[in-house]
PDB file of N, CA and C in Angstrom:
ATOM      1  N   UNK A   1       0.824  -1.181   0.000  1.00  0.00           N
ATOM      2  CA  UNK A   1       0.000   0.000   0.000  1.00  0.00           C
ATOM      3  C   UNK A   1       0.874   1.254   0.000  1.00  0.00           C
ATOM      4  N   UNK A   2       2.213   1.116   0.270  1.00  0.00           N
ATOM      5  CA  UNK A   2       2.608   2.578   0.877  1.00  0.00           C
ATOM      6  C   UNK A   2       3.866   2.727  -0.659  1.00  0.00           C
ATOM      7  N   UNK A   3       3.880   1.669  -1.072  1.00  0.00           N
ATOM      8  CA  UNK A   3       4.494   1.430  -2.538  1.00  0.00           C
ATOM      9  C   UNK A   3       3.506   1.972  -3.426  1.00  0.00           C
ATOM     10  N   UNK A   4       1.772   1.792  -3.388  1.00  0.00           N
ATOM     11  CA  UNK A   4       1.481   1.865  -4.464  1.00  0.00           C
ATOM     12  C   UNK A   4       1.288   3.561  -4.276  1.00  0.00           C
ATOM     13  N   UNK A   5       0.952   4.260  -3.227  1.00  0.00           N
ATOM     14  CA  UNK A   5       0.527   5.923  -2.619  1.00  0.00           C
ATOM     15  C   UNK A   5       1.728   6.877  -2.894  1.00  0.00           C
ATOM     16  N   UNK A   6       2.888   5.714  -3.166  1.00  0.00           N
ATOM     17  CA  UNK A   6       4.360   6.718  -3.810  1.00  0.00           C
ATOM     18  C   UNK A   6       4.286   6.765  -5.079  1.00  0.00           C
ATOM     19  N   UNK A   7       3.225   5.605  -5.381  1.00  0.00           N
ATOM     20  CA  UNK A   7       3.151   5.372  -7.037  1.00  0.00           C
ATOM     21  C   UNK A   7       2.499   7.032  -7.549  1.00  0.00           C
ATOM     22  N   UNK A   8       1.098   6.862  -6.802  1.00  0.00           N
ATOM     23  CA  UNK A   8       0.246   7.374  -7.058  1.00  0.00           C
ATOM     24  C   UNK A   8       0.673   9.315  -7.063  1.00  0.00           C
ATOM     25  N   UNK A   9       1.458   9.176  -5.827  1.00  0.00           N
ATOM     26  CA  UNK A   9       1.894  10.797  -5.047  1.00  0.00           C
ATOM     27  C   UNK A   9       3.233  11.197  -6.617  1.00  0.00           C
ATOM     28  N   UNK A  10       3.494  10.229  -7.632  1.00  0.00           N
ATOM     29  CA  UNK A  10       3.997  10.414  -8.611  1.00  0.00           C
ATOM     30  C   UNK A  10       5.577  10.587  -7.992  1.00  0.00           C
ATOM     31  N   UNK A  11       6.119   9.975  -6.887  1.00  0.00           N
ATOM     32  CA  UNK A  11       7.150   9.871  -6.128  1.00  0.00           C
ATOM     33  C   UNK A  11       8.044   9.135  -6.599  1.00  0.00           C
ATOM     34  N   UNK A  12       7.766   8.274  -7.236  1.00  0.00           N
ATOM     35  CA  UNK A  12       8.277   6.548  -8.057  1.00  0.00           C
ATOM     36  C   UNK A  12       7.585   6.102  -9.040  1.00  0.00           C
ATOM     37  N   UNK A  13       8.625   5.260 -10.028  1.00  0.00           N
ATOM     38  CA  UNK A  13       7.587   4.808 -11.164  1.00  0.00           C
ATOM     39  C   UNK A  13       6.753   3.502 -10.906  1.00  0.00           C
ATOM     40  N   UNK A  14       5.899   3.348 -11.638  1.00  0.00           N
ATOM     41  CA  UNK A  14       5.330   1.616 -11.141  1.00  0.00           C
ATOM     42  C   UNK A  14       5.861   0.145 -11.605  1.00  0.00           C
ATOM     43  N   UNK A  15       6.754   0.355 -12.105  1.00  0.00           N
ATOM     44  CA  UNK A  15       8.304  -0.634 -12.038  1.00  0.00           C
ATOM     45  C   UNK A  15       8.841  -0.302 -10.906  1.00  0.00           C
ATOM     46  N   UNK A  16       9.486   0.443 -10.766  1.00  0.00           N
ATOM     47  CA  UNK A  16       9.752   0.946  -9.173  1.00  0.00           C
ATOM     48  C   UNK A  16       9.234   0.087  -7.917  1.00  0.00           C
ATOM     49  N   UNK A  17       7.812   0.643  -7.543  1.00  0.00           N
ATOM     50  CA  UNK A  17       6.958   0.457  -6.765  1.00  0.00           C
ATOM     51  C   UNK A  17       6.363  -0.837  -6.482  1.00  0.00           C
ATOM     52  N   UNK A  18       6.557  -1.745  -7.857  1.00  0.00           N
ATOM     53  CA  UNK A  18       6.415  -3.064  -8.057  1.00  0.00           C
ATOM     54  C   UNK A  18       7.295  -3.731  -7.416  1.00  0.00           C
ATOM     55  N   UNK A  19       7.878  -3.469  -7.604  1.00  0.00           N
ATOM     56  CA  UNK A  19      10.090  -4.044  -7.463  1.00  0.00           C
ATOM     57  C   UNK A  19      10.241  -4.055  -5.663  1.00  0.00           C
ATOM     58  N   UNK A  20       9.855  -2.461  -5.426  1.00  0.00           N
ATOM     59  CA  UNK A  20       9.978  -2.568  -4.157  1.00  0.00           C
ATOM     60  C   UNK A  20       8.983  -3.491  -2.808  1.00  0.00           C
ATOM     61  N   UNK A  21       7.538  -3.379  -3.747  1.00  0.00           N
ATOM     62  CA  UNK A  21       6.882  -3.821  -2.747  1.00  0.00           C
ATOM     63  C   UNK A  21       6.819  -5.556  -2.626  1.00  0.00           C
ATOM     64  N   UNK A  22       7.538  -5.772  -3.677  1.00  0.00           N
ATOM     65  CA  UNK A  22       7.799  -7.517  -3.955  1.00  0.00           C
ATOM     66  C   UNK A  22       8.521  -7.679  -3.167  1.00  0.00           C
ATOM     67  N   UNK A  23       9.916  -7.131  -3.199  1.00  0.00           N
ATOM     68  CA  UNK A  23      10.798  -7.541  -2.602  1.00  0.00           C
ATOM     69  C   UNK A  23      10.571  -7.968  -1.328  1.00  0.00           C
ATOM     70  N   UNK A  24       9.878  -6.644  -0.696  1.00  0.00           N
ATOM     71  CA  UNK A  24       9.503  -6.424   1.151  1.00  0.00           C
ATOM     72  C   UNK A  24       9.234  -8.085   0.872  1.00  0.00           C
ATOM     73  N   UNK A  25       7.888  -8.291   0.617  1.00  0.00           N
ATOM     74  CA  UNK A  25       7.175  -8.522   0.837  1.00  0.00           C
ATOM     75  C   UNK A  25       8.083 -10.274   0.751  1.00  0.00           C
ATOM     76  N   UNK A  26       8.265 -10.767  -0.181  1.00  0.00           N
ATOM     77  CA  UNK A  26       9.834 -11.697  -0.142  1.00  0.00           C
ATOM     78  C   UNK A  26      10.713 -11.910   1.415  1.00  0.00           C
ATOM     79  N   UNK A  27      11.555 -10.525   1.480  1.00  0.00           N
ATOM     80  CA  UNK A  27      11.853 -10.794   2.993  1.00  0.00           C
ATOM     81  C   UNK A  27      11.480 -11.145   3.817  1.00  0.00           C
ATOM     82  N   UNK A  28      10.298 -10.553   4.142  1.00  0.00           N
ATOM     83  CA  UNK A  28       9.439 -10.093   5.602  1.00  0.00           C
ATOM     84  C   UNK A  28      10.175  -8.662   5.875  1.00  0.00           C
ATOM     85  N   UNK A  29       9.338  -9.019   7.372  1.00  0.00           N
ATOM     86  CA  UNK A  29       9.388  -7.481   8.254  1.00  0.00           C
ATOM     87  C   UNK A  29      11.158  -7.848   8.744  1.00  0.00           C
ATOM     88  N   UNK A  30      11.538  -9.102   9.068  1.00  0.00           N
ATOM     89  CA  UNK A  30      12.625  -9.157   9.701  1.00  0.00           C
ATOM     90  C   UNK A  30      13.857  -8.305   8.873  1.00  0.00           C
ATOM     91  N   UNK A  31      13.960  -8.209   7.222  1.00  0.00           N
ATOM     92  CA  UNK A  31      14.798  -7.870   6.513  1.00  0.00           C
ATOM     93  C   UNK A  31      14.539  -6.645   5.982  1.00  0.00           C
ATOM     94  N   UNK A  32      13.252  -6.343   6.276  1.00  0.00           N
ATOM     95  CA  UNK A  32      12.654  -4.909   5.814  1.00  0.00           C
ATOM     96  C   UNK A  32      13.203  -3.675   6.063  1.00  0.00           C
ATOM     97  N   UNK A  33      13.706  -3.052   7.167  1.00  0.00           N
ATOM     98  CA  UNK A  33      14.351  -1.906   7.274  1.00  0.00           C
ATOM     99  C   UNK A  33      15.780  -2.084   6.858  1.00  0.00           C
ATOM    100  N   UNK A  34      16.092  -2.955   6.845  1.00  0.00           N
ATOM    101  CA  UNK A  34      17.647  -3.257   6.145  1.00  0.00           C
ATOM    102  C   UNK A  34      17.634  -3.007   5.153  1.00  0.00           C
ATOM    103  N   UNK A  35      16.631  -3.576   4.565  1.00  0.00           N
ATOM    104  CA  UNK A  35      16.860  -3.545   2.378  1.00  0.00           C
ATOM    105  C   UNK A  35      16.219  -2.225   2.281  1.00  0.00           C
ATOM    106  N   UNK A  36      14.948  -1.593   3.017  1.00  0.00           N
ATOM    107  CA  UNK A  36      14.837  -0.347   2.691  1.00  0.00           C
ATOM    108  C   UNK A  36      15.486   0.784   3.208  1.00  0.00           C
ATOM    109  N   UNK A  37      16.540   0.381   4.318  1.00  0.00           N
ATOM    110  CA  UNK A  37      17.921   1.809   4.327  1.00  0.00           C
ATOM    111  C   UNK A  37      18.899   1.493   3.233  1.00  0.00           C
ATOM    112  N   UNK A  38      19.225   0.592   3.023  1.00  0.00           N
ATOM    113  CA  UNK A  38      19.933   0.032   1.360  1.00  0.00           C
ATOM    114  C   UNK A  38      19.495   0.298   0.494  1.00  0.00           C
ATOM    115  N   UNK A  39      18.466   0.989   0.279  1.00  0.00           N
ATOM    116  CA  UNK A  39      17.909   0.953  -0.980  1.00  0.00           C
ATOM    117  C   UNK A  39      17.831   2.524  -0.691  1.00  0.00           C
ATOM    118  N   UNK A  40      17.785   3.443   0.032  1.00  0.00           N
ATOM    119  CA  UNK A  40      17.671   4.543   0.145  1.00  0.00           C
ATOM    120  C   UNK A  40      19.226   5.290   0.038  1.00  0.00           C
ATOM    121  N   UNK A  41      20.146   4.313   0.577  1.00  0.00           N
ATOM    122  CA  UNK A  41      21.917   5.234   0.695  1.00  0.00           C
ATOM    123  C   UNK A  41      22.108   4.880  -0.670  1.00  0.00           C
ATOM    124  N   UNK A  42      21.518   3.645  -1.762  1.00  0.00           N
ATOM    125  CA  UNK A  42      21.917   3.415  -2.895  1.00  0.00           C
ATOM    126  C   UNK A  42      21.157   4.014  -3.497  1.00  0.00           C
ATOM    127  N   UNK A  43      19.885   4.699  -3.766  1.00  0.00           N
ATOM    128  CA  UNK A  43      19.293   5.012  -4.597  1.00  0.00           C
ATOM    129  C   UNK A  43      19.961   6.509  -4.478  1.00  0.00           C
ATOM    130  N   UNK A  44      20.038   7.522  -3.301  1.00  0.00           N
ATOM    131  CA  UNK A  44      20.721   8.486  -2.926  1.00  0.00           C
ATOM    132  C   UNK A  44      22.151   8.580  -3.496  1.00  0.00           C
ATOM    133  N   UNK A  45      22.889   7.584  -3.984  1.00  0.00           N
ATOM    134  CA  UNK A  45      24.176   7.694  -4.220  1.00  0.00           C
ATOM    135  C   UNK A  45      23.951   7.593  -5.708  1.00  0.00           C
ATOM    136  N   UNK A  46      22.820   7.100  -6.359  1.00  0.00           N
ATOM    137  CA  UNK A  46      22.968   7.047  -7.800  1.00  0.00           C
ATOM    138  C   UNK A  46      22.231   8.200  -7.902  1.00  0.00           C
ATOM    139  N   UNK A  47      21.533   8.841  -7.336  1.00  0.00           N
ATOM    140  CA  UNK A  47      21.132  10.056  -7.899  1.00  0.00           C
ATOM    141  C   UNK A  47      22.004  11.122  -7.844  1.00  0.00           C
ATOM    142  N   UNK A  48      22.745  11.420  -6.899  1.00  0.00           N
ATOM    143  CA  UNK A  48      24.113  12.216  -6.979  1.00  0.00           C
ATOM    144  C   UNK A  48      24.793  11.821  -8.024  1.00  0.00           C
ATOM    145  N   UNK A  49      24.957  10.669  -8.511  1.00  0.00           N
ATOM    146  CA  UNK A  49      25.819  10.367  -9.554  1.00  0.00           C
ATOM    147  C   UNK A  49      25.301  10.674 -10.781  1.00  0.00           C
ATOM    148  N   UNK A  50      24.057  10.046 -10.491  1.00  0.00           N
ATOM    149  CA  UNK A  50      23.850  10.940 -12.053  1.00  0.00           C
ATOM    150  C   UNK A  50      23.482  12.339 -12.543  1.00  0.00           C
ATOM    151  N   UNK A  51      22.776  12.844 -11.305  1.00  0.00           N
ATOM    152  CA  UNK A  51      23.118  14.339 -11.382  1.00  0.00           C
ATOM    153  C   UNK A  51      24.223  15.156 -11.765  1.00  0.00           C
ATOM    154  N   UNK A  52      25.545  14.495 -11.212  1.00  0.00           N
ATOM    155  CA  UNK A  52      27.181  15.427 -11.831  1.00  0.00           C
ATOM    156  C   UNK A  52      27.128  14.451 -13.001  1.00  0.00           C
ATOM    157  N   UNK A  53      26.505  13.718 -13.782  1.00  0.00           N
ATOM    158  CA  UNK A  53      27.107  12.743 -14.989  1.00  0.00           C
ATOM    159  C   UNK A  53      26.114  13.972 -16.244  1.00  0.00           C
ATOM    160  N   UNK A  54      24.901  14.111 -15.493  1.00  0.00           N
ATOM    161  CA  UNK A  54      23.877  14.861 -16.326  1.00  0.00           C
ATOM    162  C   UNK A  54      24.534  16.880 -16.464  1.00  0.00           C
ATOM    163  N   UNK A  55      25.221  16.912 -15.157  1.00  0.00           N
ATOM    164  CA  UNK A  55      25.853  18.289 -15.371  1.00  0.00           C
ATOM    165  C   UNK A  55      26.921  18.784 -16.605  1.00  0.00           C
ATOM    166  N   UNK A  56      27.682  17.595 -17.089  1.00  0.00           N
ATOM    167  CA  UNK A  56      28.438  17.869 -18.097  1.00  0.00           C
ATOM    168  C   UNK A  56      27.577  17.219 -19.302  1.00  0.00           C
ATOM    169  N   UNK A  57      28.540  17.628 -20.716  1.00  0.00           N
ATOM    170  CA  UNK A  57      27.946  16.800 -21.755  1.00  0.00           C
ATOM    171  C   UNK A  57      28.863  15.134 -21.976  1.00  0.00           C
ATOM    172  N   UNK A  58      27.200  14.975 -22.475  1.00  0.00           N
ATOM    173  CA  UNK A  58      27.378  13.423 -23.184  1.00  0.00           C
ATOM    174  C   UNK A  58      28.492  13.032 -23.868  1.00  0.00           C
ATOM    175  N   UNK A  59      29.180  12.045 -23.580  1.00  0.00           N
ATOM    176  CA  UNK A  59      30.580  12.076 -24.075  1.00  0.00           C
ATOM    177  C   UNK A  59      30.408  11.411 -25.289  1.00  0.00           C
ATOM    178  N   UNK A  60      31.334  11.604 -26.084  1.00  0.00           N
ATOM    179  CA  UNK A  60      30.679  11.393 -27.843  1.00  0.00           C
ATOM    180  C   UNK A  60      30.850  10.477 -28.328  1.00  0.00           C
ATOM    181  N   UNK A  61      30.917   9.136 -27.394  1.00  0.00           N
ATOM    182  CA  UNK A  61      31.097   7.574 -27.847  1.00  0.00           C
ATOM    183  C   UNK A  61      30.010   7.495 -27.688  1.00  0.00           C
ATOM    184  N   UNK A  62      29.297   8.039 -26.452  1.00  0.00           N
ATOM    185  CA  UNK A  62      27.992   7.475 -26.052  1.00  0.00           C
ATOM    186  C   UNK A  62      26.557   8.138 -26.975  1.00  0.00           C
ATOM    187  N   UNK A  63      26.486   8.987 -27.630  1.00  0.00           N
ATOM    188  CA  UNK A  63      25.998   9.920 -28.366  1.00  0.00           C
ATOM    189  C   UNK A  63      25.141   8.886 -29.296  1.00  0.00           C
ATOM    190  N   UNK A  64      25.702   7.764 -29.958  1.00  0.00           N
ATOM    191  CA  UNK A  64      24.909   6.968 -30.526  1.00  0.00           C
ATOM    192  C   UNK A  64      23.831   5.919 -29.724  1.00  0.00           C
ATOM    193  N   UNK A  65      24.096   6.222 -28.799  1.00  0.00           N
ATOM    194  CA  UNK A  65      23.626   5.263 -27.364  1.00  0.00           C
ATOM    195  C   UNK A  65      22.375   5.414 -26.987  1.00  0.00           C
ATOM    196  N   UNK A  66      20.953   5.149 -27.443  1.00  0.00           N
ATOM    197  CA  UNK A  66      19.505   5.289 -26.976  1.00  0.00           C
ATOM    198  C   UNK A  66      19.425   5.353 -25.860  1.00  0.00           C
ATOM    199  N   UNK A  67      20.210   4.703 -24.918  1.00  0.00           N
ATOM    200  CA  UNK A  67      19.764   4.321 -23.580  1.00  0.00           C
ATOM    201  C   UNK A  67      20.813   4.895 -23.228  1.00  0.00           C
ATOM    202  N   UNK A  68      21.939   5.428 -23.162  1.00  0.00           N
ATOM    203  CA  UNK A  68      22.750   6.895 -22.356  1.00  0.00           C
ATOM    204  C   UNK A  68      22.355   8.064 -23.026  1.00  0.00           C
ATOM    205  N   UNK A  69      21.847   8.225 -24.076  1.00  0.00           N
ATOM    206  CA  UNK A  69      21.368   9.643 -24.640  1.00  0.00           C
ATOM    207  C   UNK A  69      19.956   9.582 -23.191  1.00  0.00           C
ATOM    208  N   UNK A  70      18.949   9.044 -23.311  1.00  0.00           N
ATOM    209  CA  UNK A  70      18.014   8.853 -22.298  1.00  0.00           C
ATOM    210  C   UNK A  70      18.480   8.915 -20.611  1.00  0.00           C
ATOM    211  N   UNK A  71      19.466   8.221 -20.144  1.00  0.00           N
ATOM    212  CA  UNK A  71      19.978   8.532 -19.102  1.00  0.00           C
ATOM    213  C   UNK A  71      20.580   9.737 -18.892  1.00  0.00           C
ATOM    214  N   UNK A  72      21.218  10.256 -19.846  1.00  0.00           N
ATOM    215  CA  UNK A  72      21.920  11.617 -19.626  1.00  0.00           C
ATOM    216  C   UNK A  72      20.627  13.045 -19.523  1.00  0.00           C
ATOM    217  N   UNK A  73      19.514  12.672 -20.108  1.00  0.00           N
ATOM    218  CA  UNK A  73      18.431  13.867 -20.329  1.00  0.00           C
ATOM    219  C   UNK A  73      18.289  14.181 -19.143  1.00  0.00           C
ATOM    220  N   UNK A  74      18.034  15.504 -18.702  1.00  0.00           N
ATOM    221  CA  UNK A  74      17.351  16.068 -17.297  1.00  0.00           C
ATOM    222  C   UNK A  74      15.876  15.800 -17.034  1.00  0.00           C
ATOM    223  N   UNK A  75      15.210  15.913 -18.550  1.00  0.00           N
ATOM    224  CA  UNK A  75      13.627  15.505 -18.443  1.00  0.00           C
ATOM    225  C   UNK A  75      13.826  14.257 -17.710  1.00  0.00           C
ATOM    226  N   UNK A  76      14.326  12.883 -17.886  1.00  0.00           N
ATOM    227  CA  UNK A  76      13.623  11.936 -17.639  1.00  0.00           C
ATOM    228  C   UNK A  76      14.211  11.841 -15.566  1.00  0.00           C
ATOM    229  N   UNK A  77      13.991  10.661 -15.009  1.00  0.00           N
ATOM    230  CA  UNK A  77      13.806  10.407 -13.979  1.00  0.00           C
ATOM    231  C   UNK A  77      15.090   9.460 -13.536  1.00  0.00           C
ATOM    232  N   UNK A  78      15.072   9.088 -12.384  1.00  0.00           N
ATOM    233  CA  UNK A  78      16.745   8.296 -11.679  1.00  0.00           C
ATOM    234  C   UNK A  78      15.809   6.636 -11.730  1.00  0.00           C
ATOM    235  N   UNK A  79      16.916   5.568 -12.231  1.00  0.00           N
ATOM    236  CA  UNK A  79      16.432   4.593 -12.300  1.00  0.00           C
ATOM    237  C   UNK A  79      16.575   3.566 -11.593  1.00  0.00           C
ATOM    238  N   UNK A  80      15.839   4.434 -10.247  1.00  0.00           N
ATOM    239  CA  UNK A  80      15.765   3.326  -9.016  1.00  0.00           C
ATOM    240  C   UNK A  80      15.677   1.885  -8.694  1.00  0.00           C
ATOM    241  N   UNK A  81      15.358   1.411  -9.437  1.00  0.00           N
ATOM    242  CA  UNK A  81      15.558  -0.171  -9.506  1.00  0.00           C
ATOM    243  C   UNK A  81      16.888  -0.863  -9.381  1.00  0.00           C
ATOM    244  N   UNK A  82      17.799   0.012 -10.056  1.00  0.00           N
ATOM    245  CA  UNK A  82      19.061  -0.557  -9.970  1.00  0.00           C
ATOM    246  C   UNK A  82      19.618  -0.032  -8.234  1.00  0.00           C
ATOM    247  N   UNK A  83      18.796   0.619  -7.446  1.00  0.00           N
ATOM    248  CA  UNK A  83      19.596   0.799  -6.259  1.00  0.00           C
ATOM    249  C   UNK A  83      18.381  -0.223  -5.527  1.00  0.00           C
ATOM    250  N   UNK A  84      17.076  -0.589  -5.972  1.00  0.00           N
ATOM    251  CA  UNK A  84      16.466  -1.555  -5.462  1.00  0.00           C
ATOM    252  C   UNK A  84      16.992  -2.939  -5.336  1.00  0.00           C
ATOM    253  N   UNK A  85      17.455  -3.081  -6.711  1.00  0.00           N
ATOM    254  CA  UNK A  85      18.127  -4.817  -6.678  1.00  0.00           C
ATOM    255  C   UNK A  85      19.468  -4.609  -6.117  1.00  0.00           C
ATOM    256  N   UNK A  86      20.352  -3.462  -6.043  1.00  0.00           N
ATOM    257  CA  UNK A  86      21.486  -3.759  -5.253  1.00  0.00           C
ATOM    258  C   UNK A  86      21.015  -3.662  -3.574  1.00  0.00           C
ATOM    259  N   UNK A  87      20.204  -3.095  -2.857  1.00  0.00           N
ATOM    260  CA  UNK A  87      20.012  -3.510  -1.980  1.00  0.00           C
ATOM    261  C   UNK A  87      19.458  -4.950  -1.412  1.00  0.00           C
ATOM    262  N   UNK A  88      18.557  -5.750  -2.295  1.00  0.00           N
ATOM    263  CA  UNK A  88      18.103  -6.931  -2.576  1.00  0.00           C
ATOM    264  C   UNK A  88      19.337  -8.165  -2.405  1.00  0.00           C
ATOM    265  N   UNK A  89      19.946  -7.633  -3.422  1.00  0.00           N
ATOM    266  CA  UNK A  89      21.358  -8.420  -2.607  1.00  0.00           C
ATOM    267  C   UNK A  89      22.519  -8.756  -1.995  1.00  0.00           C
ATOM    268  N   UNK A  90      22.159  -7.293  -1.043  1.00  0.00           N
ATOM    269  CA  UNK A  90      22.651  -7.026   0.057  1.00  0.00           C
ATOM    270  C   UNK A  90      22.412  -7.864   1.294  1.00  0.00           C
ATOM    271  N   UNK A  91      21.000  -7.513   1.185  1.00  0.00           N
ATOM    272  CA  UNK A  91      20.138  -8.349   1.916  1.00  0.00           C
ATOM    273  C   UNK A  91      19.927  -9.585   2.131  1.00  0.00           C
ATOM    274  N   UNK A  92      19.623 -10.091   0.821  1.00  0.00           N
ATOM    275  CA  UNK A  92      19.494 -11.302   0.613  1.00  0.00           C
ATOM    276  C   UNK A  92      20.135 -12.706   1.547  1.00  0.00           C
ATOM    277  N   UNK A  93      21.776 -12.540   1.733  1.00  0.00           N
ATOM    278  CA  UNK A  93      22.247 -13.191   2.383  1.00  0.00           C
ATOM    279  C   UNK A  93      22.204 -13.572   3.890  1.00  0.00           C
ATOM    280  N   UNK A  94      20.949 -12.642   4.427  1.00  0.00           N
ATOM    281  CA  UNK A  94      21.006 -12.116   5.454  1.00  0.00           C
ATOM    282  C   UNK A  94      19.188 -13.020   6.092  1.00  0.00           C
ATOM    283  N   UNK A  95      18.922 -13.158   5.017  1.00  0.00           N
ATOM    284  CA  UNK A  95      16.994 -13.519   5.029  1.00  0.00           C
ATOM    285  C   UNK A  95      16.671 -14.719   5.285  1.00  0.00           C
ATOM    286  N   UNK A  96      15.405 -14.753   5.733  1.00  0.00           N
ATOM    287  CA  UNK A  96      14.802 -16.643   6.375  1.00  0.00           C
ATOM    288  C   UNK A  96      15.228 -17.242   4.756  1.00  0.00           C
ATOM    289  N   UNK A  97      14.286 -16.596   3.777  1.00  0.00           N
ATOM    290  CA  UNK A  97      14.290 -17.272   2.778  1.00  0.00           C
ATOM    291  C   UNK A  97      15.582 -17.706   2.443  1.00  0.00           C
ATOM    292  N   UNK A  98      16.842 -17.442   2.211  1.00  0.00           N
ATOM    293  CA  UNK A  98      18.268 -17.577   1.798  1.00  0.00           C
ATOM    294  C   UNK A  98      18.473 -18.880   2.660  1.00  0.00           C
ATOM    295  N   UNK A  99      18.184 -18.615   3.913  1.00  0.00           N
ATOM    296  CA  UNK A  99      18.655 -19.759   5.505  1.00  0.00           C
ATOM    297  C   UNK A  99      17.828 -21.002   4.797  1.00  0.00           C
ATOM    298  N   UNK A 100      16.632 -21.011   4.410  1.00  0.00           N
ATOM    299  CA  UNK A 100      16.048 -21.610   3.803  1.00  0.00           C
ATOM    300  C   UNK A 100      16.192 -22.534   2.872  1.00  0.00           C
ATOM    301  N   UNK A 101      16.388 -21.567   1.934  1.00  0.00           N
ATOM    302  CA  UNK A 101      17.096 -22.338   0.268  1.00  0.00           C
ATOM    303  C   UNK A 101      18.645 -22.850   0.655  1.00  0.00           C
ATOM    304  N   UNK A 102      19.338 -22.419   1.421  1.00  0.00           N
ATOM    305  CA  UNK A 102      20.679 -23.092   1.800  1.00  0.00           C
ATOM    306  C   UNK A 102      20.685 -24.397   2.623  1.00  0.00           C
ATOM    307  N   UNK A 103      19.371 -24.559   3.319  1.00  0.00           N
ATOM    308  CA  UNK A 103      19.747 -25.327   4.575  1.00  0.00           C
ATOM    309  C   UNK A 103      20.057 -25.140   5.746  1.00  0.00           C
ATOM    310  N   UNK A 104      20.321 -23.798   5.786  1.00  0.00           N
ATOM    311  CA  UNK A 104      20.987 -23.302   7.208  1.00  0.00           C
ATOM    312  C   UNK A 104      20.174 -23.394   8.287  1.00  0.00           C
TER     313      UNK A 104
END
């Protein structure tokens, strides 16, 4: 619910919001504030990054590049998923489910 009201508040995309509320929901509550402060220092660190990547110009290898011409634009948005799944398996090693699938 609080995935889909970020959807809605136009906060996150609904890939995003999907991604995130699976995941939780995968862990549990036990892994939950873990993967979602991980997912907040990583999503925070790629948006700084791409903010100074978006401050200069497109470097002219990448120029033919659909998908860095698109990443480099200011219009579009930070593509949180990739700081979603790196927190995911951060986490991961850490979860019933993992203890689970290992045997542990």
């Amino acid at each position: 619910m609080i995935c889909f009201g970020m959807f809605a508040a136009g906060w996150i995309g609904g890939g995003d919001a999907k991604l995130a509320a699976v995941t939780a929901l995968w862990f549990g509550f036990e892994q939950l504030m873990p993967y979602l402060t991980l997912a907040a220092i990583g999503g925070g660190v790629l948006t700084f990054a791409l903010l100074k990547l978006r401050s200069g110009p497109l470097p002219q290898v990448a120029t033919g590049w659909s998908w860095a011409r698109r990443l480099h634009s200011p219009k579009e948005g930070v593509p949180y998923g990739i700081a979603l799944a790196f927190a995911a398996l951060l986490v991961l090693p850490d979860s019933a489910l993992w203890r689970a699938a290992m045997g542990l």
